[in-house]
C-alpha atoms as a PDB file:
ATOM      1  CA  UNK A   1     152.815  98.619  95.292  1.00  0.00           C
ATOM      2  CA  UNK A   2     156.100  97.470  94.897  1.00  0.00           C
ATOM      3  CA  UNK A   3     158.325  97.937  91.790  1.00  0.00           C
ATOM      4  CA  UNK A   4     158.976  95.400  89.116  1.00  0.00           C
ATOM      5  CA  UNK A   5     162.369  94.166  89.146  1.00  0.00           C
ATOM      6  CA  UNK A   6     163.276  93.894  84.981  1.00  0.00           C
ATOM      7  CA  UNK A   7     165.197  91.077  84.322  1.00  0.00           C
ATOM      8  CA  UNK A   8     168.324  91.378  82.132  1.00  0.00           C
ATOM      9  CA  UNK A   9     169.866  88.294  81.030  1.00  0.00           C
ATOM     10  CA  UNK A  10     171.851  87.994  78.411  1.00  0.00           C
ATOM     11  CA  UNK A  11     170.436  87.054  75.089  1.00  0.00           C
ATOM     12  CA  UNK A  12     170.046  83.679  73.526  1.00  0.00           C
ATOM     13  CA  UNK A  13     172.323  82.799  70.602  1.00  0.00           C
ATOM     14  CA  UNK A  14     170.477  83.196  67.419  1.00  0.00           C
ATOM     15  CA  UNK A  15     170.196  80.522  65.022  1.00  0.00           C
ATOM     16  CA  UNK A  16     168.822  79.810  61.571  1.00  0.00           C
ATOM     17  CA  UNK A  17     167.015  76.421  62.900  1.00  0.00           C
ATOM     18  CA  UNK A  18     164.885  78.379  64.648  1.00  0.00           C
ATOM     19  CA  UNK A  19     162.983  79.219  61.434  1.00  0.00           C
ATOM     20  CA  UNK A  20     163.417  75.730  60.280  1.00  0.00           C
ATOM     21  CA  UNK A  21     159.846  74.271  61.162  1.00  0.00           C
ATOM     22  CA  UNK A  22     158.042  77.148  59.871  1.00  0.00           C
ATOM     23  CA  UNK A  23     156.068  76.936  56.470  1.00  0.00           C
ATOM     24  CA  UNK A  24     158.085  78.639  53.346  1.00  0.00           C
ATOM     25  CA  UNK A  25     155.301  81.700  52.922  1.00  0.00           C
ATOM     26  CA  UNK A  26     155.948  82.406  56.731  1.00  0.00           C
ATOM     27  CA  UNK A  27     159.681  83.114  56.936  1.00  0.00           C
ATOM     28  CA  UNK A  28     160.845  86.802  57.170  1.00  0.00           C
ATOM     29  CA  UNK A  29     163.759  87.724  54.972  1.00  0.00           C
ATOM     30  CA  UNK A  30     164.541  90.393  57.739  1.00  0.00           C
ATOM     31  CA  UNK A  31     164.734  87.852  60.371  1.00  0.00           C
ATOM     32  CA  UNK A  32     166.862  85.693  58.357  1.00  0.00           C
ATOM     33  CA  UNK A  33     168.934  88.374  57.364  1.00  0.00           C
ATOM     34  CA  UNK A  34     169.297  89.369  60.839  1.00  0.00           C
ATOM     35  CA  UNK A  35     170.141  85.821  61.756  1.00  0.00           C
ATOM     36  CA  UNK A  36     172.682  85.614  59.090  1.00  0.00           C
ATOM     37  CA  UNK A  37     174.798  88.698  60.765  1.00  0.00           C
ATOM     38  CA  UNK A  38     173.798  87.882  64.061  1.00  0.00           C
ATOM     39  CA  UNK A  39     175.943  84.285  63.840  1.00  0.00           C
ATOM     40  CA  UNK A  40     178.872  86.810  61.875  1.00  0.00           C
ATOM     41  CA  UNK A  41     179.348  89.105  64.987  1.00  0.00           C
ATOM     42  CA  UNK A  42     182.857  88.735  66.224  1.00  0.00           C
ATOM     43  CA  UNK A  43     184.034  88.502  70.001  1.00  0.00           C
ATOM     44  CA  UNK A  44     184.668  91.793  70.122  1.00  0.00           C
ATOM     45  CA  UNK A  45     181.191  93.101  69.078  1.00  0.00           C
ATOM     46  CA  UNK A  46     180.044  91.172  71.490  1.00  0.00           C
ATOM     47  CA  UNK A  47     182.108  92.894  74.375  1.00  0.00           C
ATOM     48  CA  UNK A  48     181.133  96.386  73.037  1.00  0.00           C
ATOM     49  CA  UNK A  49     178.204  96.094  71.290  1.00  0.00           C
ATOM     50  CA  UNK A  50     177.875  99.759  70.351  1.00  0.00           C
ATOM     51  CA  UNK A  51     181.224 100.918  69.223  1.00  0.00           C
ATOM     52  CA  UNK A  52     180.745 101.492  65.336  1.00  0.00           C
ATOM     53  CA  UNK A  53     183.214 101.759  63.885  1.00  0.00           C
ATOM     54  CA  UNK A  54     181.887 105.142  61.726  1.00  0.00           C
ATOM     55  CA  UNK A  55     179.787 106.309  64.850  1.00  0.00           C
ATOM     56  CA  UNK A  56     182.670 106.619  67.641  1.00  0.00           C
ATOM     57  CA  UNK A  57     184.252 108.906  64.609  1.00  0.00           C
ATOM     58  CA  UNK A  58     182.230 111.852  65.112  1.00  0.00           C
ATOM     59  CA  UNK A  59     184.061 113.931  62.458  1.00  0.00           C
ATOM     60  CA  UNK A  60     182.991 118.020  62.726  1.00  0.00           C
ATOM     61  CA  UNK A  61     182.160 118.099  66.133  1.00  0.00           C
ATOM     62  CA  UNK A  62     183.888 120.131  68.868  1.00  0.00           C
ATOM     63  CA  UNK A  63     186.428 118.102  70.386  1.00  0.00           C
ATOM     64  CA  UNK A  64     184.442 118.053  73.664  1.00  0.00           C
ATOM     65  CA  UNK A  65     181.155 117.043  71.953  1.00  0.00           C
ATOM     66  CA  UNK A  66     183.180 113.809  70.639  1.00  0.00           C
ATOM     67  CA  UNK A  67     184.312 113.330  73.759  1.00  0.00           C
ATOM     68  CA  UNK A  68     180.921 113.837  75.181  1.00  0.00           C
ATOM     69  CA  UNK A  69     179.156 110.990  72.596  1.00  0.00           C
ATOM     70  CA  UNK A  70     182.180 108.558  73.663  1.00  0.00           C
ATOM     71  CA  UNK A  71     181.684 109.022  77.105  1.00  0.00           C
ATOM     72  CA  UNK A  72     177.782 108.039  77.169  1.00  0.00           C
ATOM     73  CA  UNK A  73     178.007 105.364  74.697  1.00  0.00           C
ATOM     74  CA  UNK A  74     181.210 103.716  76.462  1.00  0.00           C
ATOM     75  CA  UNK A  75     178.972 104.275  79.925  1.00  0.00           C
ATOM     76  CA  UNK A  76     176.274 102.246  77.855  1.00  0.00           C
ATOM     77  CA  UNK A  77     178.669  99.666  76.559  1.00  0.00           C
ATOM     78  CA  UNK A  78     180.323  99.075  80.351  1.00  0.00           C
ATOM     79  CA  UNK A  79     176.654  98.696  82.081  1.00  0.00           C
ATOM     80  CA  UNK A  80     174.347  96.779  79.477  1.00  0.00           C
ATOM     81  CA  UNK A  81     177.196  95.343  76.775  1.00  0.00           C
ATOM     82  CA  UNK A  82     175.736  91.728  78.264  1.00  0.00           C
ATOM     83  CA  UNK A  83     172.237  92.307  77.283  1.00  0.00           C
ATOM     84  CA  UNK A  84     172.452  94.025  73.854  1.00  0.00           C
ATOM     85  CA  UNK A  85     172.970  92.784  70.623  1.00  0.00           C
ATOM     86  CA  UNK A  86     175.575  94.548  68.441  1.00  0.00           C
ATOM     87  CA  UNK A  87     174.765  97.039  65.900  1.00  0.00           C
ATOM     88  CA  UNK A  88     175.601  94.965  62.780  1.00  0.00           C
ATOM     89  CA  UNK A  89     172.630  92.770  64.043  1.00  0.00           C
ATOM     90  CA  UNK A  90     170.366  95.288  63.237  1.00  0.00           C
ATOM     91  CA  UNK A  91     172.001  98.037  60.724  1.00  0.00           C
ATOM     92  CA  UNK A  92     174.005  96.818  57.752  1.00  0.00           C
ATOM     93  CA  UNK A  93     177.229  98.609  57.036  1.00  0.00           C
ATOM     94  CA  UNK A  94     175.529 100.836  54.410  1.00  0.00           C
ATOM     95  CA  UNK A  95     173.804 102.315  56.924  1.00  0.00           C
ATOM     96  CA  UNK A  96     176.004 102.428  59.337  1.00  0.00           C
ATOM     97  CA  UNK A  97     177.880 105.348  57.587  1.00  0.00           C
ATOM     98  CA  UNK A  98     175.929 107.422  54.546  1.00  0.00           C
ATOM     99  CA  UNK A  99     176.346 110.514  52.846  1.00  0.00           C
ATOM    100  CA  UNK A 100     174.767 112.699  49.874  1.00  0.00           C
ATOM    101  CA  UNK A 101     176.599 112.893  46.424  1.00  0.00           C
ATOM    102  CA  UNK A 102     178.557 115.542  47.533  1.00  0.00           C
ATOM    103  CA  UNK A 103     179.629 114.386  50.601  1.00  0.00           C
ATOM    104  CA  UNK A 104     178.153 117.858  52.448  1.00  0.00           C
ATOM    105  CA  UNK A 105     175.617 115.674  54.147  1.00  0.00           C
ATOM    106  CA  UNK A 106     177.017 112.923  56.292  1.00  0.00           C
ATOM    107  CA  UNK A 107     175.105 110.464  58.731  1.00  0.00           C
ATOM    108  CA  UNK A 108     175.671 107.132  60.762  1.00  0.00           C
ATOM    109  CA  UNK A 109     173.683 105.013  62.507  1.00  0.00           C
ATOM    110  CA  UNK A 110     173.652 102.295  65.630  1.00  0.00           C
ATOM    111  CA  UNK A 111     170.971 100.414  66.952  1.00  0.00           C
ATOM    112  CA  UNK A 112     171.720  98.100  69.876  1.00  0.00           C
ATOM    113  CA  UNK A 113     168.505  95.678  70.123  1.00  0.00           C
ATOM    114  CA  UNK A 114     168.252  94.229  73.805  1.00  0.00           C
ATOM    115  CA  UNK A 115     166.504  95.927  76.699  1.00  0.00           C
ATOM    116  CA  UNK A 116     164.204  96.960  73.833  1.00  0.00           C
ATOM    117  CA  UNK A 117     166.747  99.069  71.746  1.00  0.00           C
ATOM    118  CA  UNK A 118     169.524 101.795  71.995  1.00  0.00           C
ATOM    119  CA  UNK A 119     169.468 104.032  68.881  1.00  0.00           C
ATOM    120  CA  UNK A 120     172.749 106.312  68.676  1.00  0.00           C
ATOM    121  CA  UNK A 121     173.107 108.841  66.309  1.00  0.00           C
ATOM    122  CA  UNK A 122     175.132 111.862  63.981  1.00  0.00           C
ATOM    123  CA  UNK A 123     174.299 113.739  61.408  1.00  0.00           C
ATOM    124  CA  UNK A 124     175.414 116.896  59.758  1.00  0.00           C
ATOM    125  CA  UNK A 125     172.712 118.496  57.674  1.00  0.00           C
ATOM    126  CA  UNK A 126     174.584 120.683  54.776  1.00  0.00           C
ATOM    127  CA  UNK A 127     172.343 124.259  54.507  1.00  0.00           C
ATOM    128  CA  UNK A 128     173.592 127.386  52.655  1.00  0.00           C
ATOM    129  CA  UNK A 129     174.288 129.429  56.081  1.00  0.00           C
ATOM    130  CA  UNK A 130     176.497 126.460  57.278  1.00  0.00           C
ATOM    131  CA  UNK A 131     176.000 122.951  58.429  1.00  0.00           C
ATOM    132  CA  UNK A 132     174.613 121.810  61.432  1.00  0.00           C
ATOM    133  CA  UNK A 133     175.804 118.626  63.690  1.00  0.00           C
ATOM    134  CA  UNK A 134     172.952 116.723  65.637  1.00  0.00           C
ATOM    135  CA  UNK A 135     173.789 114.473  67.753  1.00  0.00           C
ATOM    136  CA  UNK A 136     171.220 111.656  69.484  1.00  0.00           C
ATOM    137  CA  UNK A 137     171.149 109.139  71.989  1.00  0.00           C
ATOM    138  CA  UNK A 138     167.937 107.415  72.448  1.00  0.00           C
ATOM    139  CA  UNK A 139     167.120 104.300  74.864  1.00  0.00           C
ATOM    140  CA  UNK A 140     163.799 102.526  75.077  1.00  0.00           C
ATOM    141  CA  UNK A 141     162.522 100.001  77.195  1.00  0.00           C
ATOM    142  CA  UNK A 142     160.122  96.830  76.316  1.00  0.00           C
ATOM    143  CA  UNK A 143     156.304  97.049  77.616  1.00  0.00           C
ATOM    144  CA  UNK A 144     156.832  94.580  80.061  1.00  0.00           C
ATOM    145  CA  UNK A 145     158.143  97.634  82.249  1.00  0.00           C
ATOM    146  CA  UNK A 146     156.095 101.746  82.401  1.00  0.00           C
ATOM    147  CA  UNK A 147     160.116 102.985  83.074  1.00  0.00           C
ATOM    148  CA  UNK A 148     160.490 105.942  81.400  1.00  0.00           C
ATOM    149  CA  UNK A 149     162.735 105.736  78.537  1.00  0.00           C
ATOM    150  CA  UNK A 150     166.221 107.590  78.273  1.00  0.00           C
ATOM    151  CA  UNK A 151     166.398 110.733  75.264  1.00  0.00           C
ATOM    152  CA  UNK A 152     169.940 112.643  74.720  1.00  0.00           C
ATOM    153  CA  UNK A 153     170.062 115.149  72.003  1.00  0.00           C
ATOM    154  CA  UNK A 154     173.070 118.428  71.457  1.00  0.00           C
ATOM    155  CA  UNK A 155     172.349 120.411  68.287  1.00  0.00           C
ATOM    156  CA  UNK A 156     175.542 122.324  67.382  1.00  0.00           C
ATOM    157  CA  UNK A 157     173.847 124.627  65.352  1.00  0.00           C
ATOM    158  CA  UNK A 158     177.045 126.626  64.860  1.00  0.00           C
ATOM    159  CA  UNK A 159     180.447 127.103  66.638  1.00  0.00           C
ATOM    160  CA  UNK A 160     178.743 129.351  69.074  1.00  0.00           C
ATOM    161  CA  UNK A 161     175.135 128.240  69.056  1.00  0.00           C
ATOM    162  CA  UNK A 162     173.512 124.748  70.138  1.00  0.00           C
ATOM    163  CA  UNK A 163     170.353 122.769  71.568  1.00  0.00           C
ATOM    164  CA  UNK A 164     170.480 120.778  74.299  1.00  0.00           C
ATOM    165  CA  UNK A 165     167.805 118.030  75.258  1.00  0.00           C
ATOM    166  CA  UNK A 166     167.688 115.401  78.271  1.00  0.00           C
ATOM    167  CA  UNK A 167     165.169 113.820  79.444  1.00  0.00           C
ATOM    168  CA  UNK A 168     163.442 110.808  80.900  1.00  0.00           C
ATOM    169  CA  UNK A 169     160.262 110.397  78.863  1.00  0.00           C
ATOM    170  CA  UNK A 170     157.387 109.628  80.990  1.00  0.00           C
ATOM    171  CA  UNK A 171     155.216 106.524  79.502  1.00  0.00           C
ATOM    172  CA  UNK A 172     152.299 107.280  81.551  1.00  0.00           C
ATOM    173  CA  UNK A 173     150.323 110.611  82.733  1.00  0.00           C
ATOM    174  CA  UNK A 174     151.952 112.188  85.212  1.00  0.00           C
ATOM    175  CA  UNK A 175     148.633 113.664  86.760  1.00  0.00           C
ATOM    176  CA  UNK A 176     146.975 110.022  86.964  1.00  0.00           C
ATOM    177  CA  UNK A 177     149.923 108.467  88.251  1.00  0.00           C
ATOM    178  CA  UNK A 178     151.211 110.576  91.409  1.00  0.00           C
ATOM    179  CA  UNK A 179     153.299 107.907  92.311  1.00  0.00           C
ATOM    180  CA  UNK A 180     155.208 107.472  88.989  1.00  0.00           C
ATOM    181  CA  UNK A 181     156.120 111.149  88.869  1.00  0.00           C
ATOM    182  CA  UNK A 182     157.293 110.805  92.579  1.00  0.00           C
ATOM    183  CA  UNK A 183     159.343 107.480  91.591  1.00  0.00           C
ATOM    184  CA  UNK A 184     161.148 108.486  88.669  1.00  0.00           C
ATOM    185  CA  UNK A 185     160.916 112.469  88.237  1.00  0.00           C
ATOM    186  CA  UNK A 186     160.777 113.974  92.672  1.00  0.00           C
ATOM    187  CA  UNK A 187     162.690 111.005  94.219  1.00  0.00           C
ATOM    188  CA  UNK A 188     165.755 110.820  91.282  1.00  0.00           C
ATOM    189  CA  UNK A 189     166.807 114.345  91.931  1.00  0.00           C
ATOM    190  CA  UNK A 190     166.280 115.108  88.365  1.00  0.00           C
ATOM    191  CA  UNK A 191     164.803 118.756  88.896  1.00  0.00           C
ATOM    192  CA  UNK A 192     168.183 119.820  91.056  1.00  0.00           C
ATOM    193  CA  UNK A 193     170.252 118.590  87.633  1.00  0.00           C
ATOM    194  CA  UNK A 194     167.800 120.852  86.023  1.00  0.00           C
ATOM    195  CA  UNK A 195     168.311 123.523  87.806  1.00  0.00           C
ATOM    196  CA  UNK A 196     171.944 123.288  88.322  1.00  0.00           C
ATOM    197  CA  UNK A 197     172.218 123.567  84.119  1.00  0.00           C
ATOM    198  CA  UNK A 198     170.305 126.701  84.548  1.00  0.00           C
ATOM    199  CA  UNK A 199     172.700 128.611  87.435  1.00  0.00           C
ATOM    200  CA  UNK A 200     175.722 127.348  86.134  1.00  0.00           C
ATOM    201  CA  UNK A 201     175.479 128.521  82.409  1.00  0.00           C
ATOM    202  CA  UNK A 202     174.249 132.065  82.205  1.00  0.00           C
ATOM    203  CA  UNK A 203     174.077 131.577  78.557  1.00  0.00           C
ATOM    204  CA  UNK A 204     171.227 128.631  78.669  1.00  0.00           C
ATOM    205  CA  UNK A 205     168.019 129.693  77.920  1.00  0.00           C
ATOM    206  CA  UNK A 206     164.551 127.462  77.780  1.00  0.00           C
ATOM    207  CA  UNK A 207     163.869 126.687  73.991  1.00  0.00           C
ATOM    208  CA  UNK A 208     160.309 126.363  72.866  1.00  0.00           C
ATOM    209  CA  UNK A 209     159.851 123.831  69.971  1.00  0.00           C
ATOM    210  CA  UNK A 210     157.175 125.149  67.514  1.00  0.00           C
ATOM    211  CA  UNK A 211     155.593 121.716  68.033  1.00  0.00           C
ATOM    212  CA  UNK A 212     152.886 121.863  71.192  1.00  0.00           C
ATOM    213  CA  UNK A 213     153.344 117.931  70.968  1.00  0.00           C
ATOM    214  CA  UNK A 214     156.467 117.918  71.478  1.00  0.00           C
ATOM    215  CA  UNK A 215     156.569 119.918  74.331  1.00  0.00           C
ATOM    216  CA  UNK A 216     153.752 117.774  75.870  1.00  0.00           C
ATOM    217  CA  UNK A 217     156.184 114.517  75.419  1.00  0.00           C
ATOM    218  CA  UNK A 218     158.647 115.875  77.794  1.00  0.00           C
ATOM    219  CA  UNK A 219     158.751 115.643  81.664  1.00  0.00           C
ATOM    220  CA  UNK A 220     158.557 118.217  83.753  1.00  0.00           C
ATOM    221  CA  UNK A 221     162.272 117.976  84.876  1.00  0.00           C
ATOM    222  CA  UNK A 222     163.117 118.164  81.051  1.00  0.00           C
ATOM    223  CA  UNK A 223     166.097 120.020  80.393  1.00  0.00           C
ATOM    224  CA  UNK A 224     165.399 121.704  76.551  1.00  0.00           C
ATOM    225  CA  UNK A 225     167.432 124.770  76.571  1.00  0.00           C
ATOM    226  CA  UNK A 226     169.296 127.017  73.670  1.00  0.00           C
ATOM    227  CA  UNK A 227     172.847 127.973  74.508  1.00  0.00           C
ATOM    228  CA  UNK A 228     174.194 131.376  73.090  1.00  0.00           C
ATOM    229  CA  UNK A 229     178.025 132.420  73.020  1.00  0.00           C
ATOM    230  CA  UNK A 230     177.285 135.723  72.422  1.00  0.00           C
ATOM    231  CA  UNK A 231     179.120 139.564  73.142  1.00  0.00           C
ATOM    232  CA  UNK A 232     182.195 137.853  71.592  1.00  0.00           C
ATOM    233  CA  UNK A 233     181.503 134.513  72.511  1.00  0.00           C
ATOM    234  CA  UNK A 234     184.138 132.123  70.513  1.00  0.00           C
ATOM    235  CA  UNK A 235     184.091 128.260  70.419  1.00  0.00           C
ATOM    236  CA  UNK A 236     186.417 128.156  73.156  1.00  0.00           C
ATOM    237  CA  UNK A 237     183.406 128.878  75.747  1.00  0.00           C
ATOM    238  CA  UNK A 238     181.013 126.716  74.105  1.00  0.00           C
ATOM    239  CA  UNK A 239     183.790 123.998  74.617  1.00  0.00           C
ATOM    240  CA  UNK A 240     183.997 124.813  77.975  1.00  0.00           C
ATOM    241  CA  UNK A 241     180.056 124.907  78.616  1.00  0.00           C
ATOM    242  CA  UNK A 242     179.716 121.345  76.614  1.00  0.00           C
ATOM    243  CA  UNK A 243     182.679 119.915  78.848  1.00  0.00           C
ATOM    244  CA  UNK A 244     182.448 121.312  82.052  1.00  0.00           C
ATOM    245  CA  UNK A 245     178.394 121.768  82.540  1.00  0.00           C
ATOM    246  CA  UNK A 246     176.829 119.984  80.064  1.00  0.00           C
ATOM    247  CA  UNK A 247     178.847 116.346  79.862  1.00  0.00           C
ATOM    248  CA  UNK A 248     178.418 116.091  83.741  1.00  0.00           C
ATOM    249  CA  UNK A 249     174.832 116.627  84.039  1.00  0.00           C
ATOM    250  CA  UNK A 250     174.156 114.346  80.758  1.00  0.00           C
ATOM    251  CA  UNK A 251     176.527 111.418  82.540  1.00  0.00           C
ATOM    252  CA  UNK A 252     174.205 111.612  86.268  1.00  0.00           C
ATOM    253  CA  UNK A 253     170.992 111.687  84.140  1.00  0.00           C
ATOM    254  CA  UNK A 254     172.060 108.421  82.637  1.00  0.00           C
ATOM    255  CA  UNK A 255     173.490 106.655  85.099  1.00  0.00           C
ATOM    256  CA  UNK A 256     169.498 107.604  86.874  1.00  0.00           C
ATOM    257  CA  UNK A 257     168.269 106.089  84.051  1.00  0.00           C
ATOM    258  CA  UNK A 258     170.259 102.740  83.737  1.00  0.00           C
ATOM    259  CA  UNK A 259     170.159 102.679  87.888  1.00  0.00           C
ATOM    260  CA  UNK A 260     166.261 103.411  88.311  1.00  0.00           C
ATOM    261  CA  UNK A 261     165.031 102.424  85.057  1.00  0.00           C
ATOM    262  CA  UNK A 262     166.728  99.860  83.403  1.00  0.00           C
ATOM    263  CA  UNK A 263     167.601  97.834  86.355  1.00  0.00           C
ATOM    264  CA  UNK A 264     165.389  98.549  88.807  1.00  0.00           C
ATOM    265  CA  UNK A 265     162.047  98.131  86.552  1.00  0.00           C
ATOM    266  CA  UNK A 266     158.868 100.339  86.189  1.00  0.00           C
ATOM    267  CA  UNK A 267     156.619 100.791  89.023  1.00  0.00           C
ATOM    268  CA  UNK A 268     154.267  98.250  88.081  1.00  0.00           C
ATOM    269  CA  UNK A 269     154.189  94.533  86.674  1.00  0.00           C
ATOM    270  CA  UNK A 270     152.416  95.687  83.497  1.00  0.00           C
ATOM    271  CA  UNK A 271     149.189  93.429  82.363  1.00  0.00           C
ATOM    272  CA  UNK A 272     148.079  92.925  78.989  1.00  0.00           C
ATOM    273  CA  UNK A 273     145.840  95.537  79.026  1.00  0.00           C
ATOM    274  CA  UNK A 274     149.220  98.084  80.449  1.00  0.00           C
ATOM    275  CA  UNK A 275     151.003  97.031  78.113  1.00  0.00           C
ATOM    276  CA  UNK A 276     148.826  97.728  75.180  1.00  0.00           C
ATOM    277  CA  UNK A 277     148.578 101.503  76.353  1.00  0.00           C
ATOM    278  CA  UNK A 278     151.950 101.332  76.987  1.00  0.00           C
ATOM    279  CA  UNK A 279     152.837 100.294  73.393  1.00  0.00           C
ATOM    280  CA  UNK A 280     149.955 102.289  71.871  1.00  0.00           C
ATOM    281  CA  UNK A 281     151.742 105.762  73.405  1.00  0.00           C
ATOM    282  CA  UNK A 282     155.332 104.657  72.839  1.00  0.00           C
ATOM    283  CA  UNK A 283     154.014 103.656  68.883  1.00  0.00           C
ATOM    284  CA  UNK A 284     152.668 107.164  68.753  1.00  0.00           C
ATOM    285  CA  UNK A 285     155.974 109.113  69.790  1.00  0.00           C
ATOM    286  CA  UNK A 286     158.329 107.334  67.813  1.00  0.00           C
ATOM    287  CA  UNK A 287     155.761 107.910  64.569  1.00  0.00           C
ATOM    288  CA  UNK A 288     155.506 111.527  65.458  1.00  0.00           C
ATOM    289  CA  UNK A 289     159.184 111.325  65.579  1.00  0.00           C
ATOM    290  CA  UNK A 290     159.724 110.220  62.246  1.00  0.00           C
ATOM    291  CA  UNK A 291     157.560 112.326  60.922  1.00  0.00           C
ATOM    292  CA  UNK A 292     158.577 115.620  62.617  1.00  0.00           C
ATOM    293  CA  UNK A 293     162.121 115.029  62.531  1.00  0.00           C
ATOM    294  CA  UNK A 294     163.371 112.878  59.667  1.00  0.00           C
ATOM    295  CA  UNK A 295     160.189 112.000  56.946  1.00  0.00           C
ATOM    296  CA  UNK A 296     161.343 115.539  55.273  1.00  0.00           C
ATOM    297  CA  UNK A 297     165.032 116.240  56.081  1.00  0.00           C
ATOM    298  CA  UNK A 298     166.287 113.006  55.301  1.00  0.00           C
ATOM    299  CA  UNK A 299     165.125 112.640  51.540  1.00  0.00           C
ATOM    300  CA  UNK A 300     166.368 116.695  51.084  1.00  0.00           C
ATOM    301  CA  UNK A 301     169.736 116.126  52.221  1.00  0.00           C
ATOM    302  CA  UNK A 302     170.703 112.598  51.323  1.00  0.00           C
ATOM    303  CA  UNK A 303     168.118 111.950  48.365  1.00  0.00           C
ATOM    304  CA  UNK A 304     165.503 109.418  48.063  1.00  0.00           C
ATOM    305  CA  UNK A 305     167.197 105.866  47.713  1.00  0.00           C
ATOM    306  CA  UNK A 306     169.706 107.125  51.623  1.00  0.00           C
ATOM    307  CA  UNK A 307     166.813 108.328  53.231  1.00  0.00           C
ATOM    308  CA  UNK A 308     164.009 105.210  52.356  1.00  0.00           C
ATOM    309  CA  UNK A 309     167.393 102.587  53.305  1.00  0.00           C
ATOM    310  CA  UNK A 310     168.102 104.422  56.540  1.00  0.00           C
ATOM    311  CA  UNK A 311     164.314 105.397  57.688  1.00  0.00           C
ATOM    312  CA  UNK A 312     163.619 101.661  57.173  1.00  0.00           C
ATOM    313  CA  UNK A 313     165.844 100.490  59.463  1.00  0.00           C
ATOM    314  CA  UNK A 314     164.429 102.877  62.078  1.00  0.00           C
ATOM    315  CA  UNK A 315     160.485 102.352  60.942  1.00  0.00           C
ATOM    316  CA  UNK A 316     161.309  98.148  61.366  1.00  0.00           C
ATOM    317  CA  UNK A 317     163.232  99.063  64.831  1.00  0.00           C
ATOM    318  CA  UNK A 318     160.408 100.869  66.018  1.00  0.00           C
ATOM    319  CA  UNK A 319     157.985  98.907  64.711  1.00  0.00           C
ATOM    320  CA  UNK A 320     156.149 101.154  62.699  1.00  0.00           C
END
């Protein structure tokens, strides 16, 4: 069957009259508020889209892991600027930047709504052996398309110690659907970026999450790996590693996904009844997300009021 060409056209201007005809009881503060900073966003928002301004900071991180998180989100901005909707649509400037009392815990936050949303990403979690800097890039797709959706993720753990995760997450079974495992995960080269990770960087080896989920939710050309400086290994090498192995692979594996998946479609026109399994799994992995990731950090590090602001935004993103 042939694939689905997804159309991206740029979105509509919002406006407030919209809402006009509906009864009082029916009206959504969110959308209104939305509305409201959707008609504020200033020309050049609109040309880059995802360029907060406390995001493209990236304070703590190794000056080639900054340059890294530019790199993907300027790729984003140059490719799909036309067809997103700037952050301060979505996230309101108090959660755009955040921190704990004691500024040890810092965190920012943009969410490009469009193609269905881009969700980038820092934190650095405070802990008594040091603090840790995650950093996330996450790009889903609506259900009018089974592409798989985009996940980025480096851990710096410590100066000589981080996690690495990049993927395309598969929205369908792999062993029912020959043909989408062919299309997206044989075809796209994927498993030689894989591999090349894994000869290049002696250091690299697989990482097992605790969660059997989790490790289900991947693809088989995953790349989830732990990277070790070690018999005197200094920041300088895990510079090198980020820059020189790392940034490279992470840049093809996007522009796959933005080529194959974003602008070429799924393999499929989803139907109703698609795209209510399609939803249905994509519902269950952002929940288990939440949950597993954030539900239990987030209130320990930044405190009750930060975390139920911030994990709202997120929850009414993913439509949880």
């Amino acid at each position: 069957m042939g694939r689905m060409i997804l159309p991206l056209c740029p979105h509509p201007h919002v406006s407030l009259s919209s809402y006009s005809t509906l009864p009082l009881k029916q009206i959504s503060i969110r959308k209104i508020r939305n509305s409201v900073r959707a008609l504020s966003i200033t020309p050049f928002e609109m040309e880059q889209p995802m360029r907060g301004r406390a995001l493209m900071e990236f304070p703590h991180l190794l000056a080639p892991h900054k340059d890294l998180m530019v790199g993907l989100i300027s790729a984003l901005d140059k490719r799909l600027h036309r067809h997103l909707l700037p952050s301060s649509a979505t996230v309101p400037p108090e959660a755009e930047y955040y921190q704990n009392q004691s500024g040890a815990s810092q965190g920012s936050l943009c969410i490009n709504r469009g193609i269905d949303f881009i969700l980038a990403s820092w934190l650095r979690l405070s802990s008594p052996t040091g603090a840790m800097n995650i950093t996330n890039i996450q790009g889903y797709l609506k259900s009018s398309t089974d592409a798989p959706h985009f996940q980025f993720e480096l851990v710096q753990c410590s100066p000589t110690y981080f996690i690495f995760f990049l993927d395309l997450i598969p929205r369908k079974d792999l062993v029912l659907n020959p043909d989408y495992l062919k299309t997206f995960y044989e075809d796209s080269q994927l498993e030689a970026l894989r591999k090349q990770l894994g000869t290049q960087v002696l250091e690299a080896k697989p990482y097992f999450s605790s969660s059997l989920y989790f490790r289900n939710v991947v693809s088989p050309t995953g790349i989830v790996v732990s990277i070790t400086c070690e018999d005197g290994g200094t920041a300088g090498r895990a510079e090198e590693i980020i820059r020189d192995n790392i940034e490279p692979i992470a840049n093809e594996v996007l522009e796959i996904w933005m080529d194959s998946c974003v602008c070429k479609g799924g393999t499929t026109t989803a139907g109703e009844n698609e795209r209510d399994q399609l939803e249905k799994r994509d519902r269950m992995i952002k929940s288990r997300a939440i949950e597993m990731d954030l539900s239990s950090s987030m209130p320990i590090q930044f405190g009750q009021e930060v975390a139920d602001r911030v994990l709202g935004i997120i929850r009414g993103v993913f439509r949880l």
